[in-house]
C-alpha atoms as a PDB file:
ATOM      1  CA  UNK A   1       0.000   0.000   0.000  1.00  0.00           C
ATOM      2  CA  UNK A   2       1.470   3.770  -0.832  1.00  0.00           C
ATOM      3  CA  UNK A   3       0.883   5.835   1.976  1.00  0.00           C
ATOM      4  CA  UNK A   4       0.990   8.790   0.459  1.00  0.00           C
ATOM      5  CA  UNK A   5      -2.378  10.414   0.137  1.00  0.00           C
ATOM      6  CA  UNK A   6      -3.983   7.657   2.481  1.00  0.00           C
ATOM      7  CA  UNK A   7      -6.958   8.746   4.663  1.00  0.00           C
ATOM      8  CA  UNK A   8      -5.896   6.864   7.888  1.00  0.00           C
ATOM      9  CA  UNK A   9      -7.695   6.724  10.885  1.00  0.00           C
ATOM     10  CA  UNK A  10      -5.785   6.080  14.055  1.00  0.00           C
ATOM     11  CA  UNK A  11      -6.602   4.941  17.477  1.00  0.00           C
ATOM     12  CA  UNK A  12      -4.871   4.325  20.431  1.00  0.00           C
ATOM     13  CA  UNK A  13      -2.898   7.643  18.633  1.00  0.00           C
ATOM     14  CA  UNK A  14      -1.565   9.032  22.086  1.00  0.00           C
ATOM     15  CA  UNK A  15       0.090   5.679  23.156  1.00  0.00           C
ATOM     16  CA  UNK A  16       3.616   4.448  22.680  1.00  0.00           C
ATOM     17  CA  UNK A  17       2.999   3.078  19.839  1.00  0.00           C
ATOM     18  CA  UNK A  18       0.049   4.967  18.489  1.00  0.00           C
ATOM     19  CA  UNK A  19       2.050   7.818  18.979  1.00  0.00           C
ATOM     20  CA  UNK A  20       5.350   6.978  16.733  1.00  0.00           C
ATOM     21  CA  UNK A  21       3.187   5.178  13.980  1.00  0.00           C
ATOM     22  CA  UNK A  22       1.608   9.005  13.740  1.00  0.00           C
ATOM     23  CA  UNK A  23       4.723  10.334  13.175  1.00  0.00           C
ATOM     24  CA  UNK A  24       5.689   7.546  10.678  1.00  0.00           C
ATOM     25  CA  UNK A  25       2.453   7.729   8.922  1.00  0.00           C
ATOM     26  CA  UNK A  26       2.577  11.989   8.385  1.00  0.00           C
ATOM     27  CA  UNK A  27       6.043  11.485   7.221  1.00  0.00           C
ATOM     28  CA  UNK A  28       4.857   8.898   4.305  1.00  0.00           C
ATOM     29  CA  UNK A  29       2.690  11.823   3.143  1.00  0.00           C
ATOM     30  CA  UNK A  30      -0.685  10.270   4.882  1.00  0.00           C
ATOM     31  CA  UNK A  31      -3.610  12.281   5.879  1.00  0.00           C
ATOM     32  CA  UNK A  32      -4.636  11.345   9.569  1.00  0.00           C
ATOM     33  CA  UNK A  33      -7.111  11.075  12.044  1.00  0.00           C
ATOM     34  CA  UNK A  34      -5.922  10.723  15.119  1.00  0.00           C
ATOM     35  CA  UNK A  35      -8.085   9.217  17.475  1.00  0.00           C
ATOM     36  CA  UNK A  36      -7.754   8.981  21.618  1.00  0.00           C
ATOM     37  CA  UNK A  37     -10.005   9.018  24.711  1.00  0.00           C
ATOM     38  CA  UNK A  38      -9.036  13.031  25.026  1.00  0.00           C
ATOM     39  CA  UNK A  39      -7.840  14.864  22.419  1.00  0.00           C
ATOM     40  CA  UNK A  40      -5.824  16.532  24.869  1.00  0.00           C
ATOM     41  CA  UNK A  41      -3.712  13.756  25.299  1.00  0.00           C
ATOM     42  CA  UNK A  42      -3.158  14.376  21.430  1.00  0.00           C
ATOM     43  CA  UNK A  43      -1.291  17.715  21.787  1.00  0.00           C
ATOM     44  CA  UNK A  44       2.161  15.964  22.912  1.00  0.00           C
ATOM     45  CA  UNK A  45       2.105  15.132  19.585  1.00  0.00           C
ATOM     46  CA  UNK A  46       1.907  18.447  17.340  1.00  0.00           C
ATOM     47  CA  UNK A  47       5.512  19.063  17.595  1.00  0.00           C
ATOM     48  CA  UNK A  48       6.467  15.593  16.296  1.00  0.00           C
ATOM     49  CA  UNK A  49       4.683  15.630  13.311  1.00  0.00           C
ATOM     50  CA  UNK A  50       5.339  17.463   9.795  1.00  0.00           C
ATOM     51  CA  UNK A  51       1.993  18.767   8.974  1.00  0.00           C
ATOM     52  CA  UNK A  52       3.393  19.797   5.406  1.00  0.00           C
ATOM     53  CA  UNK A  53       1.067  19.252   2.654  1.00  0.00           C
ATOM     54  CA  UNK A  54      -0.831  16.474   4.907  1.00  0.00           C
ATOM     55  CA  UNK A  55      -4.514  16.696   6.919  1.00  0.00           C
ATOM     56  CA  UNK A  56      -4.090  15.764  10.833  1.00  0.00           C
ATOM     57  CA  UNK A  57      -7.242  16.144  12.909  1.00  0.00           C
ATOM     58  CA  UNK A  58      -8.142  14.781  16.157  1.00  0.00           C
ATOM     59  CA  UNK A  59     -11.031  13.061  17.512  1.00  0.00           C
ATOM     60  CA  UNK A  60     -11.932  12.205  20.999  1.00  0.00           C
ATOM     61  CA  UNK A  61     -13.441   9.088  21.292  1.00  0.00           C
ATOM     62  CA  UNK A  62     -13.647   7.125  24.714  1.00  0.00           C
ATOM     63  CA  UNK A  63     -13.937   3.531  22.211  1.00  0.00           C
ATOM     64  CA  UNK A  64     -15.002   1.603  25.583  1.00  0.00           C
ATOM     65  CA  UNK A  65     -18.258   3.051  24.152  1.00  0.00           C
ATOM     66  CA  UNK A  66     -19.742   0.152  21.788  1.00  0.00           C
ATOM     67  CA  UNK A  67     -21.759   3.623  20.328  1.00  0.00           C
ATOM     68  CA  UNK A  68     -18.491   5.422  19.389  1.00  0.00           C
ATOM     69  CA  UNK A  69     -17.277   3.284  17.307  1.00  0.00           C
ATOM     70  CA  UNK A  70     -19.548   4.523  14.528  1.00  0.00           C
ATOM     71  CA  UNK A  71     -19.218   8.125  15.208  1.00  0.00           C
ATOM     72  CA  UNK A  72     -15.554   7.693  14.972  1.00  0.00           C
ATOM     73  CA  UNK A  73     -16.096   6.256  11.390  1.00  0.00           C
ATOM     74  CA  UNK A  74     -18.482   9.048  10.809  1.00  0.00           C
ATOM     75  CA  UNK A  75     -16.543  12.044  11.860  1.00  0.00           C
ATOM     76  CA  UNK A  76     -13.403  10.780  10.355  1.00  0.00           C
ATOM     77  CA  UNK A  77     -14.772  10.712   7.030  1.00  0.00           C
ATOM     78  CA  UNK A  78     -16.544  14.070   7.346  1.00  0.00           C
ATOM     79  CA  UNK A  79     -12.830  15.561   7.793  1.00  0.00           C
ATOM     80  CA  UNK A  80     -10.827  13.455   5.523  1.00  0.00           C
ATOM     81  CA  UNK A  81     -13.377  12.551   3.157  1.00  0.00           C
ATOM     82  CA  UNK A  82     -12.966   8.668   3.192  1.00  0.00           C
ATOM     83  CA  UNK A  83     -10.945   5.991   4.628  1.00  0.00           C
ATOM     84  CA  UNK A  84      -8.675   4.155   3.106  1.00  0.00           C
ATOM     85  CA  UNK A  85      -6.809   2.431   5.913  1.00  0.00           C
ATOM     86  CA  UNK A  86      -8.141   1.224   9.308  1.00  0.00           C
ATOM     87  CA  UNK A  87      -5.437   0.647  12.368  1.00  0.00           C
ATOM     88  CA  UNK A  88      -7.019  -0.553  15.150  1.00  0.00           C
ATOM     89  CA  UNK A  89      -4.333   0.174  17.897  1.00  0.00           C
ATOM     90  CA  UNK A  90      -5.938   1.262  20.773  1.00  0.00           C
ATOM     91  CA  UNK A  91      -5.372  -1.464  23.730  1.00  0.00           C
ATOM     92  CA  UNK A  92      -5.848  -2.128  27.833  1.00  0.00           C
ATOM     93  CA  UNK A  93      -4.044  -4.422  29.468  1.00  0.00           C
ATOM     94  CA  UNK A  94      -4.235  -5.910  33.239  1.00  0.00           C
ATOM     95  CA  UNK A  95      -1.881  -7.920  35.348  1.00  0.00           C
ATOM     96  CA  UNK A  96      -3.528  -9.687  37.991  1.00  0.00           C
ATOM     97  CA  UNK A  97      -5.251 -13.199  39.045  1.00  0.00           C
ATOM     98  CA  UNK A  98      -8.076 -13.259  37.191  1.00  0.00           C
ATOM     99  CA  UNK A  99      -9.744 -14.015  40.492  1.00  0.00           C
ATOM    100  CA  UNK A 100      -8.848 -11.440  41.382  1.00  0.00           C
ATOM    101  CA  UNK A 101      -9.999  -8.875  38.716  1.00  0.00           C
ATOM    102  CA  UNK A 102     -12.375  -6.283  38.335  1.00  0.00           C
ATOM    103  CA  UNK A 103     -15.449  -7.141  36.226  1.00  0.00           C
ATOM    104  CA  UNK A 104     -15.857  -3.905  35.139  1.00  0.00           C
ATOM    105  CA  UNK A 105     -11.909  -4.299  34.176  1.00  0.00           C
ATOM    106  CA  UNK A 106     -12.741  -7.601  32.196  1.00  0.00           C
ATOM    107  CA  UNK A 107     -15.669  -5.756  30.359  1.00  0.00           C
ATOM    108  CA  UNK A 108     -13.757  -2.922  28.817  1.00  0.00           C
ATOM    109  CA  UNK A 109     -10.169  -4.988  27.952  1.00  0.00           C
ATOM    110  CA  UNK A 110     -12.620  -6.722  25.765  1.00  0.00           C
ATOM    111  CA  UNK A 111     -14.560  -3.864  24.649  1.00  0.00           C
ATOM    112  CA  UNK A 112     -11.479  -1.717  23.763  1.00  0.00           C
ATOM    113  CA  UNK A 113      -9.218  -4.492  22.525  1.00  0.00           C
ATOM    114  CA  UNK A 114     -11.436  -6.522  20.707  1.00  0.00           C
ATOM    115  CA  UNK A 115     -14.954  -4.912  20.136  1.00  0.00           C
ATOM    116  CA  UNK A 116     -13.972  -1.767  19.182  1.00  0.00           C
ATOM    117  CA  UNK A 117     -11.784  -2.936  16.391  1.00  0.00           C
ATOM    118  CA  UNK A 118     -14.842  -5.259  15.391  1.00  0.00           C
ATOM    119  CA  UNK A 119     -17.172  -2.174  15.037  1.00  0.00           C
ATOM    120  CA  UNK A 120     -14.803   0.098  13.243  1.00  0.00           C
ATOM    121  CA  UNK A 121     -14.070  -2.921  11.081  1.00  0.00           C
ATOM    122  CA  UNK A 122     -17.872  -3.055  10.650  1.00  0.00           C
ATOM    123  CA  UNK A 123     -18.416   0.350  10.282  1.00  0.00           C
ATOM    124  CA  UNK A 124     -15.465   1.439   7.926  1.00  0.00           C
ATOM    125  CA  UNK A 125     -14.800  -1.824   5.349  1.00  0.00           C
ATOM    126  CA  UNK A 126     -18.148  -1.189   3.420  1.00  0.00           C
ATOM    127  CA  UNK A 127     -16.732   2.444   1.935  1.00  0.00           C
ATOM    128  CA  UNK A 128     -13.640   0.104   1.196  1.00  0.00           C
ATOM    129  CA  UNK A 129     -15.315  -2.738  -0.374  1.00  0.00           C
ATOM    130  CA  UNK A 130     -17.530  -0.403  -2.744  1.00  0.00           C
ATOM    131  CA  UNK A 131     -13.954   1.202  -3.559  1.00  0.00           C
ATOM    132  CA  UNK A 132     -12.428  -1.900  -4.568  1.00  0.00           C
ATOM    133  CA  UNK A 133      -9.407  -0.962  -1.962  1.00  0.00           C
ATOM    134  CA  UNK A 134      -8.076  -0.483   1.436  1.00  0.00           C
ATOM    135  CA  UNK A 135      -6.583  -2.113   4.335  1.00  0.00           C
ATOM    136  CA  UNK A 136      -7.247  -2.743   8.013  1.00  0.00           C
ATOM    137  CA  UNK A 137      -4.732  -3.447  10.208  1.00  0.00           C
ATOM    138  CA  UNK A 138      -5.105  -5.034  13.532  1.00  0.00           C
ATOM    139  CA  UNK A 139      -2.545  -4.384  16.164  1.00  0.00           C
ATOM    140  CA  UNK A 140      -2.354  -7.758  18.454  1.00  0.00           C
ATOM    141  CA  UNK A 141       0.356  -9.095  20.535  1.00  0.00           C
ATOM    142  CA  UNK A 142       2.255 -12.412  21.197  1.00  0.00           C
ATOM    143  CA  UNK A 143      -0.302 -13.270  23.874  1.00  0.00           C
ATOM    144  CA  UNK A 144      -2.759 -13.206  21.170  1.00  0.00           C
ATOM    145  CA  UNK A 145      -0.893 -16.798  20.071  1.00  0.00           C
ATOM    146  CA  UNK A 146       0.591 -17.929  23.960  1.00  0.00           C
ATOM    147  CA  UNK A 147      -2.120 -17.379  27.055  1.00  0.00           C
ATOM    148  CA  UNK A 148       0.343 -16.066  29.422  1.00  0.00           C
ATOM    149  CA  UNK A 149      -0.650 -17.232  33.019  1.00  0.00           C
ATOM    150  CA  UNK A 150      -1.507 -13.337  34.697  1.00  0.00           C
ATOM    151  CA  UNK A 151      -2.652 -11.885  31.902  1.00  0.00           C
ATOM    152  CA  UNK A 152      -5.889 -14.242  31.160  1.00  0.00           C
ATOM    153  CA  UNK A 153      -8.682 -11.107  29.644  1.00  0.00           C
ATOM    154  CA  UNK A 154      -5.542  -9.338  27.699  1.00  0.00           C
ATOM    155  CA  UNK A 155      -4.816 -12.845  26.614  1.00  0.00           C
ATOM    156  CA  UNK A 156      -8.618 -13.999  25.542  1.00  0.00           C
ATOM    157  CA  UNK A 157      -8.897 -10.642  23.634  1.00  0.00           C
ATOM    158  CA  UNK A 158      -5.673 -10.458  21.869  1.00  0.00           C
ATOM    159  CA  UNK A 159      -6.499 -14.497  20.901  1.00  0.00           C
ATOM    160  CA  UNK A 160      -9.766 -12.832  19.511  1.00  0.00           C
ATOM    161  CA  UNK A 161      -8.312  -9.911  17.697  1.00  0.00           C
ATOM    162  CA  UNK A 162      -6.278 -12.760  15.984  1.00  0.00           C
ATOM    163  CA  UNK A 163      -8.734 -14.683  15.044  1.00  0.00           C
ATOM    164  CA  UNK A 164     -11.256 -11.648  13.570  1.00  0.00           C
ATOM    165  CA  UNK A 165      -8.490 -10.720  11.594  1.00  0.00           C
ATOM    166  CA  UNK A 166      -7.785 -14.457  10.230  1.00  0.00           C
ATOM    167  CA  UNK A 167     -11.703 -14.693   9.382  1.00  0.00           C
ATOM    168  CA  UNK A 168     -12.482 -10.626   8.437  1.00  0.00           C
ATOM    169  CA  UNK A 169      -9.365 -11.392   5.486  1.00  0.00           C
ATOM    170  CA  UNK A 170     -11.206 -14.794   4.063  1.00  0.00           C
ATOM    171  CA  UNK A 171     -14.306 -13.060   4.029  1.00  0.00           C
ATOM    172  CA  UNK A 172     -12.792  -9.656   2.073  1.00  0.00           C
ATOM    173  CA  UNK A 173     -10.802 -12.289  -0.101  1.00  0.00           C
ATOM    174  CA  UNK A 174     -11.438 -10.663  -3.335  1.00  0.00           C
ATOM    175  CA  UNK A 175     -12.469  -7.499  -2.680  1.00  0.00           C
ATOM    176  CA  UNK A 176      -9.788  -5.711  -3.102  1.00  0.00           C
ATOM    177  CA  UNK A 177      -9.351  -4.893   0.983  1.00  0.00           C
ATOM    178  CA  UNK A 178      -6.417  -6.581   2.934  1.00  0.00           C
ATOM    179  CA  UNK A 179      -6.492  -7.313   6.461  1.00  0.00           C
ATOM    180  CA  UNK A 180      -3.408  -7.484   8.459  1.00  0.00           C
ATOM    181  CA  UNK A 181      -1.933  -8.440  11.628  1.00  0.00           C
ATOM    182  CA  UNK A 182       0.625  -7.563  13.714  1.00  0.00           C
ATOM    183  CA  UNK A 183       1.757  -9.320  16.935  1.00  0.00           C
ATOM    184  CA  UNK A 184       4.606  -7.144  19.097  1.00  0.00           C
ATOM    185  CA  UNK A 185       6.006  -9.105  21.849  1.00  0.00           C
ATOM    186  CA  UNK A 186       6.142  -6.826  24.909  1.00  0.00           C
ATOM    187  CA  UNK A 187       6.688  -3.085  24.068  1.00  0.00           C
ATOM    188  CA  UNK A 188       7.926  -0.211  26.324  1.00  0.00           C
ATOM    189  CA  UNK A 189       4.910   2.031  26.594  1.00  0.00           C
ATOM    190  CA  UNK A 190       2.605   3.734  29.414  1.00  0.00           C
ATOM    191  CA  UNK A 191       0.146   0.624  29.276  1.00  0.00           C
ATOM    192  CA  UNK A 192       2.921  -1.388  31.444  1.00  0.00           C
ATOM    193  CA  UNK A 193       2.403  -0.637  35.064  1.00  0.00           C
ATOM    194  CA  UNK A 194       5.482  -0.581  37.500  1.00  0.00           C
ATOM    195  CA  UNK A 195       4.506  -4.229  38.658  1.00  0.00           C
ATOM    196  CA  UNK A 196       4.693  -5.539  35.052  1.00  0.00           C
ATOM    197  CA  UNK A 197       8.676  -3.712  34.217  1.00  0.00           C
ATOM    198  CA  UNK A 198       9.633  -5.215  37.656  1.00  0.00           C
ATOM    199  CA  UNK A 199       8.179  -8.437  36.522  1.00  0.00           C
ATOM    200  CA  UNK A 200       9.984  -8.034  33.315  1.00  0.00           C
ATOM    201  CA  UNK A 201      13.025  -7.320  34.995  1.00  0.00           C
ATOM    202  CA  UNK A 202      13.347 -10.627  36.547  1.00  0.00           C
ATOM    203  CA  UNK A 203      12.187 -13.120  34.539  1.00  0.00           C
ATOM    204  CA  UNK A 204      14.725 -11.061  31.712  1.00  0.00           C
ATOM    205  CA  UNK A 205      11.434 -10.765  29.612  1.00  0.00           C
ATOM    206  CA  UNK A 206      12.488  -8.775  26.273  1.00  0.00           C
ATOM    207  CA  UNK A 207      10.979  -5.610  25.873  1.00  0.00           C
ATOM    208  CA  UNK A 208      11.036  -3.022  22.528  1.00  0.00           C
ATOM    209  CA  UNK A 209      10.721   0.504  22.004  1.00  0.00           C
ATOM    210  CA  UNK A 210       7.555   1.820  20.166  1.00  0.00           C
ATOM    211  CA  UNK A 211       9.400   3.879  17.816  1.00  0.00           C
ATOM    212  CA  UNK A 212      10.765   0.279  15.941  1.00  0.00           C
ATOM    213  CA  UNK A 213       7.572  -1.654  16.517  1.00  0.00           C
ATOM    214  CA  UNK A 214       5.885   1.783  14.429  1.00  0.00           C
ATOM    215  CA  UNK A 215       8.420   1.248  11.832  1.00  0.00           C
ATOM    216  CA  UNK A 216       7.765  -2.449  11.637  1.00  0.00           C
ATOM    217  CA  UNK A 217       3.767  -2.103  11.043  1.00  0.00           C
ATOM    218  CA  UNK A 218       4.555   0.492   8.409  1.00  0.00           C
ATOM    219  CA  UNK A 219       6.300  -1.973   6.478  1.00  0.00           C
ATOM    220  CA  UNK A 220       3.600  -4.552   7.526  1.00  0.00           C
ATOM    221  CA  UNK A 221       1.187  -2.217   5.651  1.00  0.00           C
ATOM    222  CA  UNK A 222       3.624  -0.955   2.541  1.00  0.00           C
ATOM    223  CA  UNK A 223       3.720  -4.522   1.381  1.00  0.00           C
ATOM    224  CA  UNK A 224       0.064  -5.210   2.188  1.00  0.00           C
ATOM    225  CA  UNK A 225       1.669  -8.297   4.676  1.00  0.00           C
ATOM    226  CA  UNK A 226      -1.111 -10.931   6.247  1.00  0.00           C
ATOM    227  CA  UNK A 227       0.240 -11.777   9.374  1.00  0.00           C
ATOM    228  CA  UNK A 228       3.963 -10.081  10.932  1.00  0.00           C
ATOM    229  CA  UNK A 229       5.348 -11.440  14.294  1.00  0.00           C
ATOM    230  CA  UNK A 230       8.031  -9.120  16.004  1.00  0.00           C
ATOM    231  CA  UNK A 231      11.032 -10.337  18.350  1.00  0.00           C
ATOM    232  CA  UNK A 232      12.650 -13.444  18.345  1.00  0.00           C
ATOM    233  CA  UNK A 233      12.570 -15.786  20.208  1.00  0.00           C
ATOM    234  CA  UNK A 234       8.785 -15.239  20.916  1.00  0.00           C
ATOM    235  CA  UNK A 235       8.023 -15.780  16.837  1.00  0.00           C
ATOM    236  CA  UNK A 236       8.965 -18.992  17.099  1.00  0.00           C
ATOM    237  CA  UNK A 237       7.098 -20.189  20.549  1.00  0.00           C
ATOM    238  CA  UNK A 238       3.904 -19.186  19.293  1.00  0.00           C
ATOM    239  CA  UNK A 239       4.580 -21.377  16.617  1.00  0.00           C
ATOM    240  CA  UNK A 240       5.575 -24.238  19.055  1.00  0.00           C
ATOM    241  CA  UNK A 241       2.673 -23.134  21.177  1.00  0.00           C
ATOM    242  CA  UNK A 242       0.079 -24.018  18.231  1.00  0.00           C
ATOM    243  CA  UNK A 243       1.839 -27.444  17.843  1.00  0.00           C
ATOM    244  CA  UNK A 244       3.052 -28.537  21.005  1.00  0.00           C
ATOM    245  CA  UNK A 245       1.025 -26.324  23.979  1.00  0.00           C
ATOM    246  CA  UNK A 246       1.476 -28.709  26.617  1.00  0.00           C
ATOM    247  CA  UNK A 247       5.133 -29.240  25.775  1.00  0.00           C
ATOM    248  CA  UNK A 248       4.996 -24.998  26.379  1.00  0.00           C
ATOM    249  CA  UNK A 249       2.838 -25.388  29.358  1.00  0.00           C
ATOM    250  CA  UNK A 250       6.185 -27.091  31.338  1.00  0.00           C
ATOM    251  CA  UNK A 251       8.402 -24.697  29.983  1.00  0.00           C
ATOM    252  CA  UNK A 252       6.371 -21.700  31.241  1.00  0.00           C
ATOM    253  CA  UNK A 253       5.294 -23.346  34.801  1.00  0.00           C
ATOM    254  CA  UNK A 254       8.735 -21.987  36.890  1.00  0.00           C
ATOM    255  CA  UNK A 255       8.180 -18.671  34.765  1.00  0.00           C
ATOM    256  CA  UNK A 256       4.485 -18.336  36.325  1.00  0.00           C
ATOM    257  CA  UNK A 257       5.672 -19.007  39.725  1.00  0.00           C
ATOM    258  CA  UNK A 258       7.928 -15.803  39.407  1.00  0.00           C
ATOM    259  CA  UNK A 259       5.144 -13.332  38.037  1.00  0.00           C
ATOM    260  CA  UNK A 260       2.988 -14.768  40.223  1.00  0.00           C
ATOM    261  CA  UNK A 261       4.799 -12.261  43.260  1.00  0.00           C
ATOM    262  CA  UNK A 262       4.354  -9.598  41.122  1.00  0.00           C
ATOM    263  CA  UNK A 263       1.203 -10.215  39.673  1.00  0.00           C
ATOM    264  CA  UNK A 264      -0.214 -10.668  43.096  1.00  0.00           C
ATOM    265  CA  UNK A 265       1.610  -7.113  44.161  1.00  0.00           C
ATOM    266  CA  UNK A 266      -0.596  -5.283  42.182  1.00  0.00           C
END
């Protein structure tokens, strides 16, 4: 996909990795619409990027909402006039026994991470499909392939983000819309609380800066790529993991015993 001239709308646009793909994006020539809870949280980000010949405009949109997922659609094609690519980045994570958790907590990790990027799916491939062209783009993570003990609802809805993407691209098969998906392993950004570095930390979990996960989904999306796993060695578990979970299982159990302290900390 050229990026240049591509009505893009953004969420999860104030995050780590939001963030840096906005900067990426505006320096391809694409026209954005930026999209976070508070556009406020938005202004960091008006010194970053090079609004020469491009259209940047912000939206507020709390996408825990199942109703703002269509006004986001809406209002982003009212100021761009279309869209031609769809990233659905915007993501909640918790670390904690799921007994543990917050049913209210449960309810919008789903909603936000898996939901949302239904909806706007929903909501935005139709203009594409008519078009005969686009792309949506599904930010997941390597606990969307391995359940990591801890981190059961951001596991079930990162599984699930995989899996709409897997069926969303058989059923556009022909259309002339791509669907792809990108798995990060863990990434250095505000969503990590200090229990989950510290975690991290000692069980020498590998961690990566937004700024080159950003320039790896820009890639992902410049050669209209189906599915892209990031780091190594974590690639190549979930691959294990699909084959061989219970041989995974044993390697993971003196792992879970360590997060456990920390999970249970928070």
């Amino acid at each position: 996909m050229n990026l240049d001239g591509t009505r893009v709308l953004l969420t999860g646009a104030a995050g780590g990795i939001g963030s840096a793909l906005a900067v990426k994006l505006a320096a391809k020539g694409a026209n954005l619409s930026l999209v976070a809870r508070h556009t406020s949280d938005l202004q960091k980000l008006t010194d970053r990027i090079d609004y020469e010949n491009i259209d940047v405009q912000f939206l507020g949109a709390d996408l825990v909402d199942p109703q703002e997922a269509a006004k986001t659609v809406t209002e982003t094609r009212k100021k761009l006039g279309g869209i031609d690519l769809l990233i659905n980045c915007a993501g909640l994570m918790s670390f904690r026994p799921l007994s543990e958790e917050d049913p209210e907590v449960l309810r919008d990790i789903i909603q936000l991470n898996l939901v949302a990027p239904m909806l706007l799916a929903r909501y935005a491939a139709p203009e594409m499909m008519a078009r005969g062209a686009g792309r949506i783009v599904n930010v997941g993570s390597t606990f969307g392939s391995i359940g990591f003990a801890w981190f059961a609802a951001y596991s079930a809805s990162k599984f699930g983000l995989r899996g709409l993407s897997e069926a969303l691209r058989r059923e556009l098969d022909g259309s002339g819309v791509g669907v792809t998906y990108v798995a990060p392993r863990a990434v250095k950004t505000q969503l990590n609380t200090g229990a989950v570095y510290q975690m991290a930390e000692a069980t020498h979990m590998r961690m990566d800066e937004p700024d080159w996960v950003a320039e790896e989904i820009v890639s992902a999306i410049e050669r209209d790529a189906k599915d892209v796993y990031l780091g190594f060695p974590e690639k190549l578990f979930t691959r294990l993991n699909s084959i061989l979970p219970r041989w995974v299982d044993a390697g993971l159990r003196k792992q879970n015993q360590v997060m456990k302290t920390f999970a249970r900390a928070t």
